[in-house]
PDB file of N, CA and C in Angstrom:
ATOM      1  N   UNK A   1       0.850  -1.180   0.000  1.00  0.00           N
ATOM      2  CA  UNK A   1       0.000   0.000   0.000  1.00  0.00           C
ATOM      3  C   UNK A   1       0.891   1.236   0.000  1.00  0.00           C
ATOM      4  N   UNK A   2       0.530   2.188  -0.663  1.00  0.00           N
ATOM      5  CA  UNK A   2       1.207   3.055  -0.886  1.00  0.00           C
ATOM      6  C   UNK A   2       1.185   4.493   0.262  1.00  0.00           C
ATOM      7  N   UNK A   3       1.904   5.296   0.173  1.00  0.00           N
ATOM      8  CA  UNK A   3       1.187   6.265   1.056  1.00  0.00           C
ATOM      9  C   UNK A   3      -0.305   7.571   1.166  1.00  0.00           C
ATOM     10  N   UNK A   4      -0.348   8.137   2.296  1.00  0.00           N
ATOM     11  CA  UNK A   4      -1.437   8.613   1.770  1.00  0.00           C
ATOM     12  C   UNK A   4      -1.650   9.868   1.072  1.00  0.00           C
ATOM     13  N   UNK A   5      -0.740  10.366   0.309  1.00  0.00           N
ATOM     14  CA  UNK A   5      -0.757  10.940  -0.290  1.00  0.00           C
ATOM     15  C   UNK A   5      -0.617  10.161  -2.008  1.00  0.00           C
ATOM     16  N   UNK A   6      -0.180   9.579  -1.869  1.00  0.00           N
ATOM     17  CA  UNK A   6      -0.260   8.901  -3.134  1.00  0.00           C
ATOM     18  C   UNK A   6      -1.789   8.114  -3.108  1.00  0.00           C
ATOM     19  N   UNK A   7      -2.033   7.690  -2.351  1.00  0.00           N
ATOM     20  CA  UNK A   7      -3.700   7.079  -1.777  1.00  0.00           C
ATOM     21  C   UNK A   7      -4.667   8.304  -2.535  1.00  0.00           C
ATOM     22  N   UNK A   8      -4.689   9.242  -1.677  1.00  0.00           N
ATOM     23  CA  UNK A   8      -5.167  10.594  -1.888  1.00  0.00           C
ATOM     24  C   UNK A   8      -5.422  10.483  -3.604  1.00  0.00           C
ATOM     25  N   UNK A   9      -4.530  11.285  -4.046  1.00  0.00           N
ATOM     26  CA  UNK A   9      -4.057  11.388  -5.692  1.00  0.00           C
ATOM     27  C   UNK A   9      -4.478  10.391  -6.460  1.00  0.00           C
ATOM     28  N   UNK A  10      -4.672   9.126  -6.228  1.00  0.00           N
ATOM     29  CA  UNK A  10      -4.877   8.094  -7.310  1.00  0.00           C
ATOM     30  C   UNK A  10      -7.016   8.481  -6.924  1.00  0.00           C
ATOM     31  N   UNK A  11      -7.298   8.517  -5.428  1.00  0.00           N
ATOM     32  CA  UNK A  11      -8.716   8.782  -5.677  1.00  0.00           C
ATOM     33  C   UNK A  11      -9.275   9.790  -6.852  1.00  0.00           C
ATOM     34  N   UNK A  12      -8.215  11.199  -5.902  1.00  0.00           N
ATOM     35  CA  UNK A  12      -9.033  12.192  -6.921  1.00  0.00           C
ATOM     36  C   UNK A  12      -8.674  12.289  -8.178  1.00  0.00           C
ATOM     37  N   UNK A  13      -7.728  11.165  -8.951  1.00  0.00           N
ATOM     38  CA  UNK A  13      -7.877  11.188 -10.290  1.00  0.00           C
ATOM     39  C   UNK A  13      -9.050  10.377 -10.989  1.00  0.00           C
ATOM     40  N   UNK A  14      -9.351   9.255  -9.691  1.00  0.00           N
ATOM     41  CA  UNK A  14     -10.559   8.333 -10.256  1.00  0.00           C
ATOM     42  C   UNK A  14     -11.733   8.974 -10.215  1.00  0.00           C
ATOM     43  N   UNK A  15     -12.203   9.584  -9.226  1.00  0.00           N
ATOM     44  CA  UNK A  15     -12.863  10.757  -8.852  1.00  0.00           C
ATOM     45  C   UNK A  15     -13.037  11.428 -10.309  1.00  0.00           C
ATOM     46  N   UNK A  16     -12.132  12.509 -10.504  1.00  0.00           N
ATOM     47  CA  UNK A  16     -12.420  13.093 -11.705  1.00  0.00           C
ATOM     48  C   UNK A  16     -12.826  12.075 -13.296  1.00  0.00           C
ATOM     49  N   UNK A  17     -11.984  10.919 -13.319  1.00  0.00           N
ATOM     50  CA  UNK A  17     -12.192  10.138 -14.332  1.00  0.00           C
ATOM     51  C   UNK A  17     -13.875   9.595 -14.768  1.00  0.00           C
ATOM     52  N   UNK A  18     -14.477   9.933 -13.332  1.00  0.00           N
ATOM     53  CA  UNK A  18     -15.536   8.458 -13.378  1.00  0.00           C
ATOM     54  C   UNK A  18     -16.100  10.051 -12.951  1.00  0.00           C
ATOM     55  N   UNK A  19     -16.414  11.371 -13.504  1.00  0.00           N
ATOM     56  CA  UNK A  19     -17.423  12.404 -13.118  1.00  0.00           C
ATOM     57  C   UNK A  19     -17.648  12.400 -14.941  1.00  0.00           C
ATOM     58  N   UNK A  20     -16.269  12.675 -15.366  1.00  0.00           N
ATOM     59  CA  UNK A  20     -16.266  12.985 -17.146  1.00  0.00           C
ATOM     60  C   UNK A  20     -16.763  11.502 -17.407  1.00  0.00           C
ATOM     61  N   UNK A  21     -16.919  10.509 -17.179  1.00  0.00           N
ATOM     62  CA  UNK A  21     -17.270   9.574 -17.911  1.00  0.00           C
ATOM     63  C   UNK A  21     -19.000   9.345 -17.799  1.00  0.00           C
ATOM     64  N   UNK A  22     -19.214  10.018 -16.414  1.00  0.00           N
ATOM     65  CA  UNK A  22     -20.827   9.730 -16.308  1.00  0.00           C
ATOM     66  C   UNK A  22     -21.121  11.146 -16.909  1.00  0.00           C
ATOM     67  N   UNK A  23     -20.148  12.575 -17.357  1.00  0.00           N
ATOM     68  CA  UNK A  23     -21.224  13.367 -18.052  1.00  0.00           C
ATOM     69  C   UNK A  23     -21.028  12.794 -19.351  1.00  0.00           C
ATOM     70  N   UNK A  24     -20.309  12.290 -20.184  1.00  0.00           N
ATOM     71  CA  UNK A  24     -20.189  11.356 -21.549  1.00  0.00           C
ATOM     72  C   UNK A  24     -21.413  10.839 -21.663  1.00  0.00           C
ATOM     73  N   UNK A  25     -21.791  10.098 -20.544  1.00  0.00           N
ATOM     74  CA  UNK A  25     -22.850   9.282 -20.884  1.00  0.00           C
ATOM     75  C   UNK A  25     -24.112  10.128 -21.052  1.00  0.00           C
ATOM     76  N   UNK A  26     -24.521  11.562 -20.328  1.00  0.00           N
ATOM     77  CA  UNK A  26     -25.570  12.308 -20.246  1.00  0.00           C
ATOM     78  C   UNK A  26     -25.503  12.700 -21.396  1.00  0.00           C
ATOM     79  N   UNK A  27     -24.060  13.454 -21.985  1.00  0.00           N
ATOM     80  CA  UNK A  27     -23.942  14.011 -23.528  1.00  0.00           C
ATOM     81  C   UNK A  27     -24.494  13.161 -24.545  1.00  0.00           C
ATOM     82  N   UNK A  28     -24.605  11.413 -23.902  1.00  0.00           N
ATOM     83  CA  UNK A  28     -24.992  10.764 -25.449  1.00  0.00           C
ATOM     84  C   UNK A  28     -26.412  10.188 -25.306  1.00  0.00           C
ATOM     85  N   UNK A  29     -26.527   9.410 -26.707  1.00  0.00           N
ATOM     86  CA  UNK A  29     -28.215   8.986 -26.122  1.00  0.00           C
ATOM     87  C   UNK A  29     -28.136   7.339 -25.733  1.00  0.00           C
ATOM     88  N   UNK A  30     -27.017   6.944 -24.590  1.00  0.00           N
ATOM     89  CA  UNK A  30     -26.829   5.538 -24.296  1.00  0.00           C
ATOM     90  C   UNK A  30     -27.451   6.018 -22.872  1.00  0.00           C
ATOM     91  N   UNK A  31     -28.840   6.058 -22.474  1.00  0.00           N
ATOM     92  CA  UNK A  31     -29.327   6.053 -21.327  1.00  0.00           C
ATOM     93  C   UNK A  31     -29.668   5.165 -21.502  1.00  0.00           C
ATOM     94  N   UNK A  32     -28.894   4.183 -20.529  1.00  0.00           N
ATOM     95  CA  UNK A  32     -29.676   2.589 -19.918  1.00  0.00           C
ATOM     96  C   UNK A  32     -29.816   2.851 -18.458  1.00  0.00           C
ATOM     97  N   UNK A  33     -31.100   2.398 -18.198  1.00  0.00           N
ATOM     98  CA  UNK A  33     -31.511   2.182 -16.582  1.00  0.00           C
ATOM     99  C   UNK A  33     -32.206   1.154 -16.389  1.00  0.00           C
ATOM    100  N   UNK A  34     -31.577   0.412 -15.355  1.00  0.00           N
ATOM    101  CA  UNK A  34     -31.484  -0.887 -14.779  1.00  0.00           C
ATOM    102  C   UNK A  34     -32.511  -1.148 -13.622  1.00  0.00           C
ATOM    103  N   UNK A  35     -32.959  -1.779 -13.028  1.00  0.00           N
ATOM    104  CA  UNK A  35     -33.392  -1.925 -11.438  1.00  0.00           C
ATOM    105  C   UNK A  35     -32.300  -2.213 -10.914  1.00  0.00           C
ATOM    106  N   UNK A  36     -32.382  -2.270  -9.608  1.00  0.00           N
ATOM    107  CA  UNK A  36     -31.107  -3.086  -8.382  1.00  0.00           C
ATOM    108  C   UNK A  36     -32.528  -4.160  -7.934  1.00  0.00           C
ATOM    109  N   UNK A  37     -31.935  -5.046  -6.910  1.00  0.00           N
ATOM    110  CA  UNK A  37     -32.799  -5.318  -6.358  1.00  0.00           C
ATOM    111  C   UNK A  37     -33.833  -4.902  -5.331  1.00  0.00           C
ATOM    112  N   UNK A  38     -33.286  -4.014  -4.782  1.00  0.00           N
ATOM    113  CA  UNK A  38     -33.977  -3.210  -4.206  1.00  0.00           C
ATOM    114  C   UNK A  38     -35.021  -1.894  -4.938  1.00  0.00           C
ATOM    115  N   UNK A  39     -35.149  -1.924  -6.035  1.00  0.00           N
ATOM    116  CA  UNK A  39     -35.528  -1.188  -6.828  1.00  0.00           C
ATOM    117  C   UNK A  39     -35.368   0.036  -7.132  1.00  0.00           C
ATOM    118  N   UNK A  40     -33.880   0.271  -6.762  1.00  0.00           N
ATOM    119  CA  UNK A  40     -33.341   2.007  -7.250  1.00  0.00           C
ATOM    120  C   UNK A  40     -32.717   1.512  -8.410  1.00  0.00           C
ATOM    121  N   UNK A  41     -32.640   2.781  -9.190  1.00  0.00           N
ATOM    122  CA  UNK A  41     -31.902   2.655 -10.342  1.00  0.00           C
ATOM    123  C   UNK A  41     -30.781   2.395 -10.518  1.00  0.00           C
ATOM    124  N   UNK A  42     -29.590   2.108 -11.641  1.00  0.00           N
ATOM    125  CA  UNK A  42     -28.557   1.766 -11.700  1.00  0.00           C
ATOM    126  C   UNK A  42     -28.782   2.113 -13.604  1.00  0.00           C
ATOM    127  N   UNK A  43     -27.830   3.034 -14.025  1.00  0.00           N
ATOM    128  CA  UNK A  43     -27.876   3.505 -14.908  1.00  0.00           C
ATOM    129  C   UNK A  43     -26.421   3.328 -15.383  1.00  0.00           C
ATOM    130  N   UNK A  44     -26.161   3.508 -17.252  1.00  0.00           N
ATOM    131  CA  UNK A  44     -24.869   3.166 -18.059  1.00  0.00           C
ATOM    132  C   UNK A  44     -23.818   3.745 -17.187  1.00  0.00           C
ATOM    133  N   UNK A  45     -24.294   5.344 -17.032  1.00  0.00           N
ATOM    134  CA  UNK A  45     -23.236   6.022 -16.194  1.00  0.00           C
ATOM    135  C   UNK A  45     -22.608   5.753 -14.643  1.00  0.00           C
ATOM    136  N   UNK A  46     -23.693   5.732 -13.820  1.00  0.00           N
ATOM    137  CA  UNK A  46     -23.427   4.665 -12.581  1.00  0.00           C
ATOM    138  C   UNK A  46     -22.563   3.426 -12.667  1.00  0.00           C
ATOM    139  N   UNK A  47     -22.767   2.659 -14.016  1.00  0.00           N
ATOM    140  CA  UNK A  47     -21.347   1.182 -13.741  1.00  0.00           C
ATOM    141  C   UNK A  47     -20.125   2.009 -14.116  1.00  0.00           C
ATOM    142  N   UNK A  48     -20.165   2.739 -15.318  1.00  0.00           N
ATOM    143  CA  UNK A  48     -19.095   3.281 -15.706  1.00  0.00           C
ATOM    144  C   UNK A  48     -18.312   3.698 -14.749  1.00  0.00           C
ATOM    145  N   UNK A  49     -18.280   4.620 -14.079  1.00  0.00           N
ATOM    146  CA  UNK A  49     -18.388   5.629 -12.874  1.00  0.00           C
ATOM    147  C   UNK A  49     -17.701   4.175 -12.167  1.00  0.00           C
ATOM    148  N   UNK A  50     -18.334   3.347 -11.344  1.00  0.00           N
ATOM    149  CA  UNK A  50     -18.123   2.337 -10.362  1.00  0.00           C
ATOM    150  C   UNK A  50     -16.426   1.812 -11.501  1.00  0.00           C
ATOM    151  N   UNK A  51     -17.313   1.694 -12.360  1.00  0.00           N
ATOM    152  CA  UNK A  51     -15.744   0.915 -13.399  1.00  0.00           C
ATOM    153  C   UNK A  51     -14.156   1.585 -13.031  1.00  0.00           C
ATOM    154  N   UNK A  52     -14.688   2.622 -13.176  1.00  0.00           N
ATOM    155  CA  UNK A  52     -13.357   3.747 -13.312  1.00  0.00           C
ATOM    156  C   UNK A  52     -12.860   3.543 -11.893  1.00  0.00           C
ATOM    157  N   UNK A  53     -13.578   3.833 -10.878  1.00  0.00           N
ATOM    158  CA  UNK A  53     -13.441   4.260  -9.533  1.00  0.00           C
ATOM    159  C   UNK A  53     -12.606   2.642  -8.904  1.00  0.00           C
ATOM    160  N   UNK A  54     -13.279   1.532  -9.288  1.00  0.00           N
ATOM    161  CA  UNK A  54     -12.241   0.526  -9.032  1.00  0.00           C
ATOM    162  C   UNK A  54     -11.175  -0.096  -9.357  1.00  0.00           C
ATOM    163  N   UNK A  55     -11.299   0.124 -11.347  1.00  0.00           N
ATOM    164  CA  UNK A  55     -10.461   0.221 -11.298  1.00  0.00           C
ATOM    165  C   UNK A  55      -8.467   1.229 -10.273  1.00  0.00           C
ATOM    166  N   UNK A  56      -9.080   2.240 -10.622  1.00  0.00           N
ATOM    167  CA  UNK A  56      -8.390   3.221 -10.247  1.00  0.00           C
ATOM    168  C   UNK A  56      -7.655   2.806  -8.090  1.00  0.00           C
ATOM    169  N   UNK A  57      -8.679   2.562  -7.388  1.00  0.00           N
ATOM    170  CA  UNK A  57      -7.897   2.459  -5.983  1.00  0.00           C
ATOM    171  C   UNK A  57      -8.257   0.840  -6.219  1.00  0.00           C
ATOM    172  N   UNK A  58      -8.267   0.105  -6.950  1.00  0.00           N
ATOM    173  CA  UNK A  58      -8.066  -1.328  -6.685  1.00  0.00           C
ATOM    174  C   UNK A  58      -6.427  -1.819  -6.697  1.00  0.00           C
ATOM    175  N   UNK A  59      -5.758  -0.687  -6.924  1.00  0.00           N
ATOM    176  CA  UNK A  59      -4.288  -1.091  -6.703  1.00  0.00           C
ATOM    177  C   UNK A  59      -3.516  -1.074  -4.822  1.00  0.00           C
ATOM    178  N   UNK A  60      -4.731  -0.592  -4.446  1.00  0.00           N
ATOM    179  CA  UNK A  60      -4.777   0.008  -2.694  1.00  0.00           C
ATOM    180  C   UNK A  60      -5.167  -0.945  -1.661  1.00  0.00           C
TER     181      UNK A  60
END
């Protein structure tokens, strides 16, 4: 594990990565919305977003 400043920095790049990728998705017309099981939504941009974000601190 790295330190927390390097911790820090890798968030708020995923952070920023996975904000531009869910407005991408608003800019286009790929609106998919999903149920959960609980019945809230889960939309293209929401996995994306999750995608980026784990990728990104899954090295942590």
């Amino acid at each position: 594990m790295g330190n927390r400043s390097d911790w820090l920095l890798t968030a708020i790049k995923s952070a920023f990565a996975a904000g531009k990728a869910i407005l991408d998705v608003y800019e286009s017309t790929e609106m998919e919305v999903e149920k959960k099981a609980d019945d809230s939504p889960l939309t293209l941009a929401d996995r994306h977003a999750h995608e980026i974000i784990m990728k990104g601190i899954g090295n942590f």
